[in-house]
N, C-alpha and C. Protein backbone atom coordinates (compact mmCIF):
# COMPACT_ATOMS: atom_id res chain seq x y z
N UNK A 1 0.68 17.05 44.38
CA UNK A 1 1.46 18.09 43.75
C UNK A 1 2.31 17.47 42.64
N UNK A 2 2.72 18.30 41.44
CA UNK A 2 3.46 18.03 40.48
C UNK A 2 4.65 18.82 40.49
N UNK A 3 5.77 17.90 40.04
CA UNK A 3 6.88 18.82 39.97
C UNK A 3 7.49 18.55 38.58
N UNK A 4 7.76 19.83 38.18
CA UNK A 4 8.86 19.59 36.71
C UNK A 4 9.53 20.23 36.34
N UNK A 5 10.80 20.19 36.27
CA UNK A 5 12.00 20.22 35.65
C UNK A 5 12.07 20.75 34.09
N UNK A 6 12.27 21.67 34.09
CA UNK A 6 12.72 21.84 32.38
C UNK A 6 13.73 22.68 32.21
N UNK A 7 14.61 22.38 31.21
CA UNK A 7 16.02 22.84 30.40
C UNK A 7 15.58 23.73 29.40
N UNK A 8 15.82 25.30 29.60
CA UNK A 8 15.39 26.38 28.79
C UNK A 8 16.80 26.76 28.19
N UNK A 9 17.86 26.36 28.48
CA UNK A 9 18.77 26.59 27.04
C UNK A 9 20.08 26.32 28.06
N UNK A 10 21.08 25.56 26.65
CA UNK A 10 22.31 25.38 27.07
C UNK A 10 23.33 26.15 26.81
N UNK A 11 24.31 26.80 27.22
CA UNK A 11 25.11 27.40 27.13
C UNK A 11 26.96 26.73 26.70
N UNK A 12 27.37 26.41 25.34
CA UNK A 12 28.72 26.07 25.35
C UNK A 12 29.81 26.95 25.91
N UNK A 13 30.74 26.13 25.64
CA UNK A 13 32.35 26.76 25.62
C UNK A 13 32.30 26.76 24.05
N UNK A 14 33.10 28.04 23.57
CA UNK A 14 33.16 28.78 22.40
C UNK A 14 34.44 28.15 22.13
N UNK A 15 35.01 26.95 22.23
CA UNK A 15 36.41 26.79 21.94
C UNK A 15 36.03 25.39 20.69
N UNK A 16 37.08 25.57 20.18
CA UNK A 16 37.70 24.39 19.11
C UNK A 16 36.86 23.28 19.68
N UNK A 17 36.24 22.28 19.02
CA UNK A 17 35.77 21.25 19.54
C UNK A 17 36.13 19.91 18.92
N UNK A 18 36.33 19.07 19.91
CA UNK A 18 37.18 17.73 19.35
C UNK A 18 36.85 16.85 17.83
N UNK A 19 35.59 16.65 17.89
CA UNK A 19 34.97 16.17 16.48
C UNK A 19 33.76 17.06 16.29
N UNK A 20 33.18 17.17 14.97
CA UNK A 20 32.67 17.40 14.55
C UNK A 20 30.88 17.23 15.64
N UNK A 21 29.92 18.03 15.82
CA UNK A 21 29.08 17.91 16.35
C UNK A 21 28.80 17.50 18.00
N UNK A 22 30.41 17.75 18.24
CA UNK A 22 30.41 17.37 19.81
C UNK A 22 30.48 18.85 20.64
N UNK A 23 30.07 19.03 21.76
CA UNK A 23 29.97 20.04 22.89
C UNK A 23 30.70 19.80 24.10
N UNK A 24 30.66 21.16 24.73
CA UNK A 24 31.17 21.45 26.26
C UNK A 24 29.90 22.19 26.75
N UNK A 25 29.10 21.57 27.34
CA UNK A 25 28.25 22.43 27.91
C UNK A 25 28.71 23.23 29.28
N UNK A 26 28.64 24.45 29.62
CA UNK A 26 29.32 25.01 30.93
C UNK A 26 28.54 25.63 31.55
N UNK A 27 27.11 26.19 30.93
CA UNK A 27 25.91 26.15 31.90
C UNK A 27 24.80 26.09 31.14
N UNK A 28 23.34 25.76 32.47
CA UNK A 28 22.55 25.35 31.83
C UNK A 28 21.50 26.65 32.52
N UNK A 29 20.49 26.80 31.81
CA UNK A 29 19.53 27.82 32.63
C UNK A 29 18.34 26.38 32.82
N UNK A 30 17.72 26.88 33.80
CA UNK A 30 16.54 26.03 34.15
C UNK A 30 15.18 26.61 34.75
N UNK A 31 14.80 25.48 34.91
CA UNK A 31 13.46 25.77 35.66
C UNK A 31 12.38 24.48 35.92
N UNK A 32 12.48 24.94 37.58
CA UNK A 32 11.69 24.25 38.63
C UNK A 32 10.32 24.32 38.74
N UNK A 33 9.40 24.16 38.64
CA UNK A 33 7.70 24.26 38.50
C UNK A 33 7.13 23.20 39.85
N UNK A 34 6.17 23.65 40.36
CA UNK A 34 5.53 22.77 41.55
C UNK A 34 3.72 23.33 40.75
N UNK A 35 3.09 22.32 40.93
CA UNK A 35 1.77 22.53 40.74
C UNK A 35 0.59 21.67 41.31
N UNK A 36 -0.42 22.42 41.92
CA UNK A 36 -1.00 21.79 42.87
C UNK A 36 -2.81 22.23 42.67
N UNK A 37 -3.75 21.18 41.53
CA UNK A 37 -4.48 21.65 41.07
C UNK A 37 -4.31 22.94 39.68
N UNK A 38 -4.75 24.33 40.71
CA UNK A 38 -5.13 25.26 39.78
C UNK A 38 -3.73 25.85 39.78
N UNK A 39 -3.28 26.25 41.32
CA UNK A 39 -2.10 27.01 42.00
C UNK A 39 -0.89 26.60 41.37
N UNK A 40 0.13 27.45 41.04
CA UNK A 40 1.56 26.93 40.59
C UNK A 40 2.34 27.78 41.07
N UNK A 41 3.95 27.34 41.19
CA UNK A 41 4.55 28.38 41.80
C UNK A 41 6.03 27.73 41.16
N UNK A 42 6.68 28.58 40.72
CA UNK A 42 8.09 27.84 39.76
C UNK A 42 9.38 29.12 40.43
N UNK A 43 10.24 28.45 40.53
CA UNK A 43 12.00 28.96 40.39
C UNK A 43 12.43 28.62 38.94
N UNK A 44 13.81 29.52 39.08
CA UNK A 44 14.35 29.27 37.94
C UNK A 44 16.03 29.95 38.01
N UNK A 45 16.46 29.70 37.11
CA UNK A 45 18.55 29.97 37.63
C UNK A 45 19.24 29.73 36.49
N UNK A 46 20.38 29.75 37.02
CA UNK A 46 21.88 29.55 35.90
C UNK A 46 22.38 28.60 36.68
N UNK A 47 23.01 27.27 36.26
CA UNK A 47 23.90 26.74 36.73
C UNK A 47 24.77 26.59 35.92
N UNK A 48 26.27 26.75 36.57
CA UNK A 48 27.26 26.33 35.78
C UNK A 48 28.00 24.86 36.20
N UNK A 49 28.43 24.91 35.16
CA UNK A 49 28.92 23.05 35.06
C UNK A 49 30.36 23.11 35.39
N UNK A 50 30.54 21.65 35.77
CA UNK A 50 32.39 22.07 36.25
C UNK A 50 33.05 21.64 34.27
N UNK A 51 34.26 22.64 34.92
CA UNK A 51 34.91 22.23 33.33
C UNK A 51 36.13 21.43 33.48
N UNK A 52 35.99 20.54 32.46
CA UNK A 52 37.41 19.81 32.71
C UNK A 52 38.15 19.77 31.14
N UNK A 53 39.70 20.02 30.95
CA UNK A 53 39.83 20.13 29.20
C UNK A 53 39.96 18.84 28.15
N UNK A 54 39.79 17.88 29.22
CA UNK A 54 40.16 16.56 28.41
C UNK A 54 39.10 15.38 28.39
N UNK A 55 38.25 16.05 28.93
CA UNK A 55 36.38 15.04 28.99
C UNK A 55 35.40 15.81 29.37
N UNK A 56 34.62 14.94 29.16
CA UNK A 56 33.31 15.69 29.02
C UNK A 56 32.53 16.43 28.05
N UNK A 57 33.04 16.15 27.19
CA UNK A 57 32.93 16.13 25.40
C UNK A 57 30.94 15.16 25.15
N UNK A 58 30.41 16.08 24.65
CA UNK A 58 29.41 15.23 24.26
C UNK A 58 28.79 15.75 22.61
N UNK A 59 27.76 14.64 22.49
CA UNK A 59 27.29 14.99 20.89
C UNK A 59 26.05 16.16 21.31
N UNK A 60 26.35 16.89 20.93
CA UNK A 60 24.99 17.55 21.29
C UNK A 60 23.58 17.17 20.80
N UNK A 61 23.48 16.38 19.42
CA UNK A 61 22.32 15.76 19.53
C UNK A 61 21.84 14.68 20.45
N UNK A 62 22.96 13.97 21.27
CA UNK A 62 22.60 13.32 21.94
C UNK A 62 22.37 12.97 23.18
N UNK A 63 22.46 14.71 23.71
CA UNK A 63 21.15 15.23 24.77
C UNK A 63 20.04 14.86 24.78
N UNK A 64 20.02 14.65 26.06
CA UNK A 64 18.79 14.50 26.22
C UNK A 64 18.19 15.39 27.73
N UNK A 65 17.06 15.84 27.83
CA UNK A 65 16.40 16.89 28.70
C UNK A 65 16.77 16.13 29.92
N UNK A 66 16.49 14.99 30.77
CA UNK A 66 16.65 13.96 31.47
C UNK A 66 17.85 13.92 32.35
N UNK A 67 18.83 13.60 30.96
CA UNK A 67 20.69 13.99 31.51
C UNK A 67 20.80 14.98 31.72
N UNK A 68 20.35 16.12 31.19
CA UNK A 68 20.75 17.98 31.77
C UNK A 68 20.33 18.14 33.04
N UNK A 69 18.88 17.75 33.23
CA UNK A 69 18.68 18.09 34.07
C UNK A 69 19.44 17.34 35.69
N UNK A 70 19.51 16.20 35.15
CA UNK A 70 20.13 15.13 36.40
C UNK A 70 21.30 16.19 36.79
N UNK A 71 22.40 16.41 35.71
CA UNK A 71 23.52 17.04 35.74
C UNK A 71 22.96 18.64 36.10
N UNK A 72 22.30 18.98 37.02
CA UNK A 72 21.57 20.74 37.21
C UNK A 72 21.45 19.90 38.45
N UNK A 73 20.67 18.93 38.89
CA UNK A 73 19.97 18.65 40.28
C UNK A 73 21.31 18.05 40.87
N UNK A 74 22.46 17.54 40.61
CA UNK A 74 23.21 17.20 40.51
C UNK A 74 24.54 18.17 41.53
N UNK A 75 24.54 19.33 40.50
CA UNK A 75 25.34 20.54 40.94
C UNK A 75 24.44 21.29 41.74
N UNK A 76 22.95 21.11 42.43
CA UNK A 76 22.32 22.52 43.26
C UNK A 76 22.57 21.49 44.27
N UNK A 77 22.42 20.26 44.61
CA UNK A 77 22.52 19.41 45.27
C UNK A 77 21.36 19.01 46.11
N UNK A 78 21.01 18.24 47.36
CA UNK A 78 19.75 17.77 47.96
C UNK A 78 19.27 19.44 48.43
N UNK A 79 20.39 19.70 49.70
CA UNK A 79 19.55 20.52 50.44
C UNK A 79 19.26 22.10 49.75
N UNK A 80 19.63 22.18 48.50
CA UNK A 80 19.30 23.09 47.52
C UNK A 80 17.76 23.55 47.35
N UNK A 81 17.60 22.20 46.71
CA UNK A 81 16.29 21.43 45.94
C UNK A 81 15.33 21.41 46.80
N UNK A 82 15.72 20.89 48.21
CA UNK A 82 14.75 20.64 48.87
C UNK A 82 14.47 22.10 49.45
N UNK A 83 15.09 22.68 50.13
CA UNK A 83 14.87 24.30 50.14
C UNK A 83 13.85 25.01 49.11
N UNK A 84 14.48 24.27 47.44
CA UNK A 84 13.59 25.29 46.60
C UNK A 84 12.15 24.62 46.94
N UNK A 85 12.23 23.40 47.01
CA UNK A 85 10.55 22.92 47.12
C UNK A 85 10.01 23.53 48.16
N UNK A 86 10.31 23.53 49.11
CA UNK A 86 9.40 23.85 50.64
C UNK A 86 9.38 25.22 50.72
N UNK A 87 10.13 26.35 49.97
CA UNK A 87 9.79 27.64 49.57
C UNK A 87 8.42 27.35 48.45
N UNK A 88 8.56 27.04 47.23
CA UNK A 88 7.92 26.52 46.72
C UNK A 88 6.14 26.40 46.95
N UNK A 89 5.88 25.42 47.93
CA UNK A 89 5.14 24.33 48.52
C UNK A 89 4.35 25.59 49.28
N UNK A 90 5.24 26.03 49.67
CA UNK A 90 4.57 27.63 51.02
C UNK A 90 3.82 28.66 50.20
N UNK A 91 4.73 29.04 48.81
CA UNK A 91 4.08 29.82 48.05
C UNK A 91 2.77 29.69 47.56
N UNK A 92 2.58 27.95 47.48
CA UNK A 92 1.39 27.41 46.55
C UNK A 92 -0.22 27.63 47.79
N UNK A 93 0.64 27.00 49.07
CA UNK A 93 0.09 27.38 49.84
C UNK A 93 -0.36 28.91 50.47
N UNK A 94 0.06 29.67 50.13
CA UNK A 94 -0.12 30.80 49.83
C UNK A 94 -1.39 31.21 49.37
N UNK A 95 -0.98 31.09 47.93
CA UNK A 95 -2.08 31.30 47.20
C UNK A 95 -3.67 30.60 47.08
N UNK A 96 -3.70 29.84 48.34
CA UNK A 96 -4.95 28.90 48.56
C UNK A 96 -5.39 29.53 49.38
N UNK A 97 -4.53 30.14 50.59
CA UNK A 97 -5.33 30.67 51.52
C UNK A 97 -4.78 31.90 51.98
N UNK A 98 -4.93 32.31 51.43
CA UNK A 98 -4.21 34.53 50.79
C UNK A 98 -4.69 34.78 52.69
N UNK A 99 -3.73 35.84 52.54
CA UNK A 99 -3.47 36.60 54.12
C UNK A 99 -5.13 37.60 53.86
N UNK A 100 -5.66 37.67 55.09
CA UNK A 100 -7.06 38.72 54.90
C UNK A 100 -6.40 39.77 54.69
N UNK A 101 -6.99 40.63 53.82
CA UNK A 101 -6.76 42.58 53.54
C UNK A 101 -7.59 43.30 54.29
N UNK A 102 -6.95 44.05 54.62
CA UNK A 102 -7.72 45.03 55.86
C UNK A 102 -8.31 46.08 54.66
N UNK A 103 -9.98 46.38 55.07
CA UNK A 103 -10.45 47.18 54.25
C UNK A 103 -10.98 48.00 54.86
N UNK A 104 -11.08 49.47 54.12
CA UNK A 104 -11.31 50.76 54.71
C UNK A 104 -12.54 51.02 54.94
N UNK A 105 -13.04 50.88 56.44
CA UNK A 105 -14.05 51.25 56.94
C UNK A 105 -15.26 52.17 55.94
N UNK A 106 -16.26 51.69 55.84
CA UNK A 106 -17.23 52.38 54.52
C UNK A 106 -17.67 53.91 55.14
N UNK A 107 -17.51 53.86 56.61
CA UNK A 107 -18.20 55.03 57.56
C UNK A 107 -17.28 55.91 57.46
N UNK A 108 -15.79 55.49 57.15
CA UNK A 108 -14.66 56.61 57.21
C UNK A 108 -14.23 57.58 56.17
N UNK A 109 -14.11 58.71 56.32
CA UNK A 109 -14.21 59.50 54.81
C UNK A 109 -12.13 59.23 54.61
């Protein structure tokens, strides 16, 4: 199975910012992907970031997908993550071996 992580957009604080080209990021939206062969099965959310007024100042070009995300897996924490996987993992499994459908007798009007 594959798993991946991706950062679909950051969200600032709308306030005065210390220098020029620097950020407060305060949430991030995301998304979790599991893939297994053909089958895939993904989550996805808002996390918000803690705020503090005197750090945590960054360049926003010098994001990187890697650090967001650390800082997302970070704030959902282990037993989050691991929850989302094994929901996840069940779904994929799911879709490999689908529940039988009961079908309507051909003799029955």
């Amino acid at each position: 199975m594959t798993e991946v992580w991706t950062i679909t957009q950051i969200n600032n604080y709308p306030t005065a910012q210390p220098a020029e080209g620097e950020t407060k990021p305060f949430s991030v939206e995301w998304r979790f992907e599991i893939t297994d062969g053909a089958y895939t099965a993904a989550d996805y959310g808002t996390q918000t970031l803690e705020y503090t007024h005197d750090k945590d100042w960054f360049a926003f070009s010098a994001l990187t997908q890697p650090i967001v995300i650390k800082w997302v897996q970070d704030a959902l924490g282990d037993d989050r993550i691991a929850k989302t996987r094994e929901v996840l993992t069940a779904m994929i499994e799911q879709q490999k071996h689908p529940a039988p459908e009961p079908q309507k007798l051909p003799w029955v009007a």
